[in-house]
Protein backbone atom coordinates (compact mmCIF):
# COMPACT_ATOMS: atom_id res chain seq x y z
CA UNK A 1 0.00 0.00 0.00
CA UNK A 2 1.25 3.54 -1.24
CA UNK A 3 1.83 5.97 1.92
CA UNK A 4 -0.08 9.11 1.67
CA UNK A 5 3.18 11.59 0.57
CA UNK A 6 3.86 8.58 -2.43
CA UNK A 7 -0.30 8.37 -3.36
CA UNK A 8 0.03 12.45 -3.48
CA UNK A 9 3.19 12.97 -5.17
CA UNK A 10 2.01 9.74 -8.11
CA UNK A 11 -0.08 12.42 -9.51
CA UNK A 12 1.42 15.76 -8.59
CA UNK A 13 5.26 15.46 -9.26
CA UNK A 14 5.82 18.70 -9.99
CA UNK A 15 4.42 20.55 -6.36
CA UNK A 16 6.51 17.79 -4.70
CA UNK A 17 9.63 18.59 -3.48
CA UNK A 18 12.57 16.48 -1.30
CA UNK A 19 14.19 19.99 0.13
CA UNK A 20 13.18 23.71 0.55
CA UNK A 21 16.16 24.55 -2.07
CA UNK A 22 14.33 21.91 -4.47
CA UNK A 23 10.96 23.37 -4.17
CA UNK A 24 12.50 27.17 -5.02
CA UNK A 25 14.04 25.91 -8.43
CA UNK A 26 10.54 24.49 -9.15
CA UNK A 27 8.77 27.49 -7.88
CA UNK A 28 6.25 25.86 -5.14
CA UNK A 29 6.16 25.68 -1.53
CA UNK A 30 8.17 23.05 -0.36
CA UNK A 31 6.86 20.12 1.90
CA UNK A 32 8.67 16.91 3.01
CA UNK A 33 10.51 18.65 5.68
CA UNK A 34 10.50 19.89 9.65
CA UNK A 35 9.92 22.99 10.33
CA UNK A 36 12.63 25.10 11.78
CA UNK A 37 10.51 26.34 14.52
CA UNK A 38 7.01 25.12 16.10
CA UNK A 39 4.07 25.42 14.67
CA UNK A 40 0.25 24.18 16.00
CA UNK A 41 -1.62 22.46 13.37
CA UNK A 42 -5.70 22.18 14.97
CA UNK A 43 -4.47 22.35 18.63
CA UNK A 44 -1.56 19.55 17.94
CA UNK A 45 2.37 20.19 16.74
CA UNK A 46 3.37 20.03 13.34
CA UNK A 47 6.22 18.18 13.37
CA UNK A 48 6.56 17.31 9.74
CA UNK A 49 5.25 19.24 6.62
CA UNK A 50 3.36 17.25 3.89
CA UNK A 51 0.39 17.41 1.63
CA UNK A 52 -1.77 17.02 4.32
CA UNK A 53 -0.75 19.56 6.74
CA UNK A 54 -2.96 21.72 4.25
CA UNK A 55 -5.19 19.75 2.68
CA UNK A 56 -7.61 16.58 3.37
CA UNK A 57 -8.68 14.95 0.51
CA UNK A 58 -12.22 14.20 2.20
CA UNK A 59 -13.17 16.18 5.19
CA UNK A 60 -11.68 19.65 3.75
CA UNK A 61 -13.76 23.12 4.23
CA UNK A 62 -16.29 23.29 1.30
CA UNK A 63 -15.27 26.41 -1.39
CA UNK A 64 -11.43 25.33 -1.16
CA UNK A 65 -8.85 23.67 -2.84
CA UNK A 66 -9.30 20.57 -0.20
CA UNK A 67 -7.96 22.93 2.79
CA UNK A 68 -8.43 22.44 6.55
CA UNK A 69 -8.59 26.00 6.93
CA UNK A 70 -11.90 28.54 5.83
CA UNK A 71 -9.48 30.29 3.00
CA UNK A 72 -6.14 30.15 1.01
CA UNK A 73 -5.52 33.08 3.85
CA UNK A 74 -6.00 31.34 6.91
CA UNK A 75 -4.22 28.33 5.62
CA UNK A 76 -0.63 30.61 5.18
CA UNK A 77 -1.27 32.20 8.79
CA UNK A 78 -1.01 28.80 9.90
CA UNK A 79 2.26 28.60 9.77
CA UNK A 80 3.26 32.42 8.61
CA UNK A 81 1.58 34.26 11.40
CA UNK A 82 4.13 36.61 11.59
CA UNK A 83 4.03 37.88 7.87
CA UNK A 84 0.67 38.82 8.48
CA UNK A 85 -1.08 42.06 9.82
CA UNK A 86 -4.60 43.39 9.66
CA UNK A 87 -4.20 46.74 8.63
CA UNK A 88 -1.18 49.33 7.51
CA UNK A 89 -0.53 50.86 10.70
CA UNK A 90 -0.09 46.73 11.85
CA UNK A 91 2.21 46.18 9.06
CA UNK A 92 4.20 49.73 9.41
CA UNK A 93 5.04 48.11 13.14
CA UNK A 94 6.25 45.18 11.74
CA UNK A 95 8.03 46.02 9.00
CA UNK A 96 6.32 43.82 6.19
CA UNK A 97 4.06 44.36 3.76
CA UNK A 98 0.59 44.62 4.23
CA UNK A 99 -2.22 41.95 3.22
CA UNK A 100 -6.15 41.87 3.14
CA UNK A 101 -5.82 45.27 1.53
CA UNK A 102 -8.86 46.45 -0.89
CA UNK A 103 -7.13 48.24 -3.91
CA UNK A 104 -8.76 51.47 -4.89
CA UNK A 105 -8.78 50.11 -8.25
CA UNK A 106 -8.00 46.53 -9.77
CA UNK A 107 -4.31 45.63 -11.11
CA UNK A 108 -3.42 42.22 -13.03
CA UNK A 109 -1.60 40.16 -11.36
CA UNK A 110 -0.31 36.99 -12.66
CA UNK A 111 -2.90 36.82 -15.23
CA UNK A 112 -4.80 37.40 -12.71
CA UNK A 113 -7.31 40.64 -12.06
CA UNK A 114 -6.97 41.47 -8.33
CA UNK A 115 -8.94 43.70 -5.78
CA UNK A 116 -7.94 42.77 -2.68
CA UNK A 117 -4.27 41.67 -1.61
CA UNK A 118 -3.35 38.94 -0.13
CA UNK A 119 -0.28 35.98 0.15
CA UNK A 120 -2.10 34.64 -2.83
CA UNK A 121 -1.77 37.79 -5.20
CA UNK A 122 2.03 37.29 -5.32
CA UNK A 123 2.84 34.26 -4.52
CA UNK A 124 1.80 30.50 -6.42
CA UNK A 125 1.74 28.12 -3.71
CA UNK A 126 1.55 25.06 -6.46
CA UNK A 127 2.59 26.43 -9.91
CA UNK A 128 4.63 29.66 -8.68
CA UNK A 129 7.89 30.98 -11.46
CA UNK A 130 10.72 28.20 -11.58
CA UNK A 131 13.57 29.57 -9.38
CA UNK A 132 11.68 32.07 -7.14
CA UNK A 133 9.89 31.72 -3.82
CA UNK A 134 7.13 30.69 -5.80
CA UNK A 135 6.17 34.08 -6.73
CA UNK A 136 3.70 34.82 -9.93
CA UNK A 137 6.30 35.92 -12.03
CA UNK A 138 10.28 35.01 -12.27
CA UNK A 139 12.72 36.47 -9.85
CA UNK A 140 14.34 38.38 -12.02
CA UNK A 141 10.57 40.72 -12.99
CA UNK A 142 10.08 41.16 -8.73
CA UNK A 143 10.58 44.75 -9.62
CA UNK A 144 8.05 44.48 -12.50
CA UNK A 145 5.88 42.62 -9.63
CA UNK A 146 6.05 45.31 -7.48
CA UNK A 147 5.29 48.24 -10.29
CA UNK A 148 2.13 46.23 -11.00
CA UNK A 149 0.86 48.12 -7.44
CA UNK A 150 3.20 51.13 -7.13
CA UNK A 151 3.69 52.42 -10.73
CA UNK A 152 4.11 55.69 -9.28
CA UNK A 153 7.36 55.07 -7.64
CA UNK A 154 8.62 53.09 -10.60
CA UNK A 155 11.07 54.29 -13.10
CA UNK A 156 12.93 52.72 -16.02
CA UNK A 157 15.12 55.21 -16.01
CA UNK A 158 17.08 58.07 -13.89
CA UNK A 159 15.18 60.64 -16.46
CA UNK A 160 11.51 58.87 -15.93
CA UNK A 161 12.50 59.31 -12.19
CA UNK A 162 13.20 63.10 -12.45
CA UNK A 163 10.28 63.63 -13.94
CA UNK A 164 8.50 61.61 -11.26
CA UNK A 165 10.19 62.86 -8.39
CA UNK A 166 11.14 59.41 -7.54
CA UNK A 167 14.32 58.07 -6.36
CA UNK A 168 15.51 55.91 -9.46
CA UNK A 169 15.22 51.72 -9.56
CA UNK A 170 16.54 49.67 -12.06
CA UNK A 171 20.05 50.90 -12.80
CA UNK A 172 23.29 49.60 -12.68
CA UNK A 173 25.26 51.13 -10.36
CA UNK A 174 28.75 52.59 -11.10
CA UNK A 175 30.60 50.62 -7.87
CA UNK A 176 28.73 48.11 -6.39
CA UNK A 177 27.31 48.78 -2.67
CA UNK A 178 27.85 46.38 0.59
CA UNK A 179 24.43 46.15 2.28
CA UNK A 180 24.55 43.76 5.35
CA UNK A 181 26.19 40.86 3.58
CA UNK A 182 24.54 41.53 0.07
CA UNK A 183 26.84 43.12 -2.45
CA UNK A 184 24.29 45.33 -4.71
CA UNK A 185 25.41 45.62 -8.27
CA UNK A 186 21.91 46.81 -9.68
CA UNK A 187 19.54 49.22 -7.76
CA UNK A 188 15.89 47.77 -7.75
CA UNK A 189 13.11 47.52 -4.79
CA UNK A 190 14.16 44.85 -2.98
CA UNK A 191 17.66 46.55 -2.86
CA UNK A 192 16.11 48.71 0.26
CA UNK A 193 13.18 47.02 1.18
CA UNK A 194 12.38 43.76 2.59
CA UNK A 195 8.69 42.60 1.82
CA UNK A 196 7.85 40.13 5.04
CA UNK A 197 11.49 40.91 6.80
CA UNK A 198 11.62 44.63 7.31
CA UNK A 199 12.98 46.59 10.32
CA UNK A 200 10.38 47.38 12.78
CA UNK A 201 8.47 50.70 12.39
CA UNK A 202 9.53 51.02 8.82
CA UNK A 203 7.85 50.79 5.39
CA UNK A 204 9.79 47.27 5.01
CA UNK A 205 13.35 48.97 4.65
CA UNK A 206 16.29 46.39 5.35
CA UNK A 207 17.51 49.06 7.61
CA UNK A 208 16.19 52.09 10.07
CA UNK A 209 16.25 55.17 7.94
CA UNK A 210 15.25 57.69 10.98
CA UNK A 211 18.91 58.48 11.44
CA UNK A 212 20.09 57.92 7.87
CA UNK A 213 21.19 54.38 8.97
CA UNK A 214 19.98 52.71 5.22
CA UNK A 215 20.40 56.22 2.86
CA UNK A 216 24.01 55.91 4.68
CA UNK A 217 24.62 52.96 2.30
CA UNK A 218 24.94 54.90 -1.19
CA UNK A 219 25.02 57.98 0.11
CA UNK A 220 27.81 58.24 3.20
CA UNK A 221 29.31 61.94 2.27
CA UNK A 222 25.68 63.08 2.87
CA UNK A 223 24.74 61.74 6.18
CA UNK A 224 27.39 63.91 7.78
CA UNK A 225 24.46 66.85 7.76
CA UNK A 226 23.33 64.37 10.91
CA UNK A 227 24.07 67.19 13.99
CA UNK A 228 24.68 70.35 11.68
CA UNK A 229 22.26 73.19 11.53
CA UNK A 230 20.57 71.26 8.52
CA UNK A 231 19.56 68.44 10.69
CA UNK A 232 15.72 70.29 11.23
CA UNK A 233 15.85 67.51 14.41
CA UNK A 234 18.05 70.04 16.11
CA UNK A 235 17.89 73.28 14.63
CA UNK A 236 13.75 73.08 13.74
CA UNK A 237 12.29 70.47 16.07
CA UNK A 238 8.67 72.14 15.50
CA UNK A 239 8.70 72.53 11.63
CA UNK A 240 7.17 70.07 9.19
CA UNK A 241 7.55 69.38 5.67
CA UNK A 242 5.65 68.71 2.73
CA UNK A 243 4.00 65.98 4.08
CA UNK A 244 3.16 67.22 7.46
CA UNK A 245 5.79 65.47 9.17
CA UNK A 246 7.92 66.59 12.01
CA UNK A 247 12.04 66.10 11.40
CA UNK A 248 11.70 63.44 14.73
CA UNK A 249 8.67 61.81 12.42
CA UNK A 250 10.44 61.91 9.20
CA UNK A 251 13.79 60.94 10.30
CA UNK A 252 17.45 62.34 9.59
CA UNK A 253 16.97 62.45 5.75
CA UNK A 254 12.74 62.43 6.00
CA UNK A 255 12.64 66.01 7.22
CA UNK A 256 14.34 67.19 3.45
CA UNK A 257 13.82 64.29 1.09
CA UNK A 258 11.19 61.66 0.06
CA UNK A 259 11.97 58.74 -2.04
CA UNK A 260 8.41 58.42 -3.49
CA UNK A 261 5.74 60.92 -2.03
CA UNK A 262 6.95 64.11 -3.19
CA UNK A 263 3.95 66.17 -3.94
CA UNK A 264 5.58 67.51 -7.06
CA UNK A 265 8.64 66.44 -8.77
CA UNK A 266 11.47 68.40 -7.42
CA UNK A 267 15.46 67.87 -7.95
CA UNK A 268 17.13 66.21 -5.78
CA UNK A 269 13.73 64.66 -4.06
CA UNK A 270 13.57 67.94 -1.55
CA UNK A 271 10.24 67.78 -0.58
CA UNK A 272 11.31 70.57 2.77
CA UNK A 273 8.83 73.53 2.34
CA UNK A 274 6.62 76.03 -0.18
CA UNK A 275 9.02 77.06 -2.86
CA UNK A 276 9.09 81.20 -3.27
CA UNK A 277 6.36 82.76 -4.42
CA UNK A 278 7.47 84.62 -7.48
CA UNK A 279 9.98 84.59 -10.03
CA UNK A 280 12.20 87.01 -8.50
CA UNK A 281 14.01 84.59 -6.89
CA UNK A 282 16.39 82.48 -8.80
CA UNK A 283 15.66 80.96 -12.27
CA UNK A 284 17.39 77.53 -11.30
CA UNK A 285 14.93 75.27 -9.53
CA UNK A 286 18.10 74.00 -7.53
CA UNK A 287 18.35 77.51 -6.18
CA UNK A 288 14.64 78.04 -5.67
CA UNK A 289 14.48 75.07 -3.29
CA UNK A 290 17.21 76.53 -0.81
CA UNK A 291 15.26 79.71 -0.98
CA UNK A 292 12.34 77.49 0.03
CA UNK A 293 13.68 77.75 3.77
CA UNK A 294 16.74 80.97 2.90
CA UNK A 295 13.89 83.27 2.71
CA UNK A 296 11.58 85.88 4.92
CA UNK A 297 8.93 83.42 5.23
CA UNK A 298 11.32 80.22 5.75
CA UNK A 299 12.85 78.58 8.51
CA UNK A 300 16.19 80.33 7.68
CA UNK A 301 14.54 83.91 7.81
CA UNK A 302 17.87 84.47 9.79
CA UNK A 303 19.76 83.39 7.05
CA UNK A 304 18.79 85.01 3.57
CA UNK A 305 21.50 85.88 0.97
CA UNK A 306 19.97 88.59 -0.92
CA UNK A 307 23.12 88.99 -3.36
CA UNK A 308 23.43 85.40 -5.30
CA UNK A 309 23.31 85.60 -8.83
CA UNK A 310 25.94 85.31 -11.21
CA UNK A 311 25.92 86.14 -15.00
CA UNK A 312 25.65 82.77 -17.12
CA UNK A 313 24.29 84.58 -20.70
CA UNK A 314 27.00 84.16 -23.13
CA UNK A 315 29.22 82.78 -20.84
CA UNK A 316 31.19 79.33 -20.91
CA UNK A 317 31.43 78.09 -17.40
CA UNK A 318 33.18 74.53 -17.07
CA UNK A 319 33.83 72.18 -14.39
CA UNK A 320 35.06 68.77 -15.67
CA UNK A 321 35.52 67.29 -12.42
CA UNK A 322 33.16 68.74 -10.43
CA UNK A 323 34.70 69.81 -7.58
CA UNK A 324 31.76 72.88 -7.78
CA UNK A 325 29.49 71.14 -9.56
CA UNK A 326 27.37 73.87 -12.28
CA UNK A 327 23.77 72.96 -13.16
CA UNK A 328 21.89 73.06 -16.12
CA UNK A 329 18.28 74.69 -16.28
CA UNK A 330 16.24 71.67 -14.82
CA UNK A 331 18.67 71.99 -11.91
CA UNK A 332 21.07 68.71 -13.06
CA UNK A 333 24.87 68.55 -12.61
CA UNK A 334 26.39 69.76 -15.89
CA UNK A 335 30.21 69.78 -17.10
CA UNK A 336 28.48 72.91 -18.21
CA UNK A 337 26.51 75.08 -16.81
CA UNK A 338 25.58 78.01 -14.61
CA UNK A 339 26.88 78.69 -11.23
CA UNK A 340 24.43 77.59 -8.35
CA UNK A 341 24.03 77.16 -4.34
CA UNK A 342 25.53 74.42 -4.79
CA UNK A 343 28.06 75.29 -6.78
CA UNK A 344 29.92 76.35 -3.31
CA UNK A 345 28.00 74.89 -0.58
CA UNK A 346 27.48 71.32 -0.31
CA UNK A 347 23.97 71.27 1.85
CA UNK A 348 24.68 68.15 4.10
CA UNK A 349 28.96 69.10 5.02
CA UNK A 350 29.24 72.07 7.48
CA UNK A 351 32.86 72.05 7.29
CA UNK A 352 35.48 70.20 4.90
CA UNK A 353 38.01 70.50 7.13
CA UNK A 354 38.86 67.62 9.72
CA UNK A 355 38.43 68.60 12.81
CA UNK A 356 42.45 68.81 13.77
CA UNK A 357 42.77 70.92 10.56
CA UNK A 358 39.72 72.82 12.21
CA UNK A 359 41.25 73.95 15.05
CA UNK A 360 44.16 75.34 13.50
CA UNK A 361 42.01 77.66 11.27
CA UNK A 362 40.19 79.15 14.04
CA UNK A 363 40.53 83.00 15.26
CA UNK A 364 42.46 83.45 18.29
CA UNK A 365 40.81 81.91 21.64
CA UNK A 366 37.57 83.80 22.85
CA UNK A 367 37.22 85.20 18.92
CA UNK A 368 35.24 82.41 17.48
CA UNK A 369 31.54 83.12 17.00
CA UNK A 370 28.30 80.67 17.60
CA UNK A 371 29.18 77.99 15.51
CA UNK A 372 25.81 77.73 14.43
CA UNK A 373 26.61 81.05 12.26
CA UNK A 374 29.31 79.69 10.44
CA UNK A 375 32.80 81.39 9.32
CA UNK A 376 34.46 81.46 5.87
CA UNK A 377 36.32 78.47 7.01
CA UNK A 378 33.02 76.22 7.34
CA UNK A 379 29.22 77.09 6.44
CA UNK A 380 28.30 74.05 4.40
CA UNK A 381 31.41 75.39 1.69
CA UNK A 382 33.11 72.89 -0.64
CA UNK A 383 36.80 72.43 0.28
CA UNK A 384 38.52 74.22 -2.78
CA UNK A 385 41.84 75.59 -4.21
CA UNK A 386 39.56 78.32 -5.80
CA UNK A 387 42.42 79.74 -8.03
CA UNK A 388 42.53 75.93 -9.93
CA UNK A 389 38.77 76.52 -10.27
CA UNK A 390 36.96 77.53 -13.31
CA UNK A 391 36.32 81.02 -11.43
CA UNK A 392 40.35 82.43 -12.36
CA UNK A 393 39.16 81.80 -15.90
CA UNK A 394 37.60 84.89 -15.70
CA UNK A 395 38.71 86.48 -12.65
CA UNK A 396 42.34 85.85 -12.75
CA UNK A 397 44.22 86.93 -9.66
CA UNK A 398 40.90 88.91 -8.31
CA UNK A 399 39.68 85.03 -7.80
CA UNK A 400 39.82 84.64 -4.43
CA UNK A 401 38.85 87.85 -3.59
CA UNK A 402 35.73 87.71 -5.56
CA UNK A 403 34.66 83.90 -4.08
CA UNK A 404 35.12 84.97 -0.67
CA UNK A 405 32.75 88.32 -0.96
CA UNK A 406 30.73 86.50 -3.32
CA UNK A 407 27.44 87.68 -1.37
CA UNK A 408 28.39 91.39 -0.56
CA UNK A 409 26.71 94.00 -2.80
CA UNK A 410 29.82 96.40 -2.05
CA UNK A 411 31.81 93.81 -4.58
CA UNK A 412 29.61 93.57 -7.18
CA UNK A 413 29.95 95.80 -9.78
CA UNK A 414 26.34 96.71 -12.41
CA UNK A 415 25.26 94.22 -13.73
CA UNK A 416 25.43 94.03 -17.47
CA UNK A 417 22.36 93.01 -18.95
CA UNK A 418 23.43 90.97 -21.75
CA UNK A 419 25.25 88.80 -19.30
CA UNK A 420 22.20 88.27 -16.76
């Protein structure tokens, strides 16, 4: 007499697997083994997964696929309990991704139309893509998988995300990145977020963003705004951005940026406050959104530079290297280009010096103001040998002169018009 797992498997070959590795190159949920931690199967342990820890080929609940539990659903709790959560605000505290959700409207799935979400929507538990965790489509389309849902914060490209206001996904990096012990070559989804193993309190990210912990990653040189009068935690506690999120709520990088819920698309993400009003402001959107917060109305109304233009009309300004990086007029780094904020101050580094180099820069003891108002030594300025710039192009041996009173109206001479 065949044992049930043989009188099962004589029939279904292909949803029968001998190891959990087996049963991912085939694509279905693998049985024939124990399970790595306990699990109650009606009131008793399961000490062994087979066929029939699911199903029972004569007593099963009526509407299923032979299951002991009501639904597809309850059957997965069973033993993934912890991958599951009633609402968004559940799954936000665990860090997964949320289930028995009720789409606003339809997507295809799989071949599949589907309203509400659940395990079922992405995953095949019998006929799932060969070599995947027997998802609906191949592991290699899990990006495509997730688009299905969240188009919006999908982009081919780095030029579809600009135009989004996204941060980009699917490009190949230009060094590859160390994350925990995966080496990412190719920046996609699952490169920061983790769909049922997510940090706590997070939107499934691999790591806590609140103090720049996973941005850190990619982005190291920029973290180092953490404690500097950019880091709204300290220096605007109260304020909220775009999103009506406190700094403590939106986290190191949160209180400036958003990867994919900018209102509007905006360069580099900034998502911090109203832009200005009027065009009387800068023409470079770059510019416009430090003015967001260097203005009257801002949260630097104690900071506004009045005196920031430069000509750029019939002008040839070039930075190869981009040691001051110029933009172009959507606000893009440019070889060439016009001179911007950033040209000079690099937003997230309030001094380039190290700290022993610091010291020996100072005034004289007792002279040095509140470091929150910065010197010509630090202030979020680039580190620069400004007469190997492009500036002594023009400027010659007046260079540094003219970069360090770059902002005083006493130094500027009037303006020409066919060089504004």
């Amino acid at each position: 007499m065949l044992s049930d797992e043989k009188v099962c498997t004589s029939c279904h070959r292909r949803q029968s697997s001998k190891t959990p590795k087996q049963a991912r190159s085939r694509g279905v949920h693998p049985v024939h083994f124990k399970p790595e931690r306990e699990i109650e199967l009606d009131g008793k342990p399961l000490e062994w997964l087979a066929c029939e820890s699911c199903h029972d080929v004569h007593g099963a609940q009526s509407e299923t696929a032979l299951l002991h539990a009501k639904d597809s659903l309850a059957s997965c709790r069973t033993c993934h309990d912890d991958l599951f959560a009633e609402d968004k605000e559940e799954a936000r505290k665990r860090g997964i991704h949320p289930v028995s959700l009720e789409l606003e409207e339809p997507v295809t799935l799989g071949g599949e139309s589907v309203s509400e979400v659940t395990c079922e929507s992405c995953h095949r538990v019998h006929d799932g893509a060969t070599d995947s965790a027997a998802l609906v489509v191949s592991q290699a389309l899990v990006s495509e998988l997730c688009a299905t849902c969240h188009s919006g914060q999908h982009a081919e490209s780095k030029d579809e995300a600009h135009r989004k206001g996204v941060h980009p996904v699917n490009i190949e990096l230009e060094e590859p990145v160390v994350v925990g012990e995966r080496e990412i070559n190719r920046l996609e989804c699952l490169s920061c977020h983790s769909v049922h193993a997510g940090k706590a309190n997070t939107p499934s990210l691999i790591e806590d963003d609140r103090d720049g912990g996973l941005c850190e990653y990619c982005h190291e040189e920029a973290v180092a705004v953490r404690d500097t009068v950019h880091d709204m935690r300290e220096s605007a506690p109260e304020s909220h951005n775009l999103l009506k999120q406190t700094p403590e709520e939106a986290g190191l990088c949160g209180a400036c940026h958003s990867m994919h819920r900018n209102p509007v698309a905006r360069p580099a993400l900034v998502m911090a406050g109203k832009l200005p009003p009027d065009e009387a402001h800068s023409h470079l959107s770059r510019d416009r959104l430090c003015q967001s917060c260097h203005r009257e109305e801002g949260l630097a109304k104690d900071h506004v530079v009045s005196d920031y233009t430069h000509p750029h009309r019939d002008l040839v300004m070039m930075s190869p290297e981009r040691k001051m990086p110029l933009l172009d007029h959507e606000g893009r780094d440019a070889e060439i280009g016009e001179i911007a904020c950033v040209t000079c101050h690099d937003p997230h580094v309030w001094s380039p010096y190290p700290e022993s180099q610091q010291q020996r820069l100072r005034p004289l003891e007792g002279s040095q103001p509140d470091p929150h108002e910065g010197t010509v030594l630090n202030s979020f300025l680039r580190p620069t040998h400004i007469e190997d710039e492009f500036c002594a192009d023009c400027h010659g041996l007046e260079t540094r002169i003219k970069y360090k009173y770059f902002h005083d109206s006493r130094g500027r001479p009037v303006r020409a018009e066919y060089l504004k």
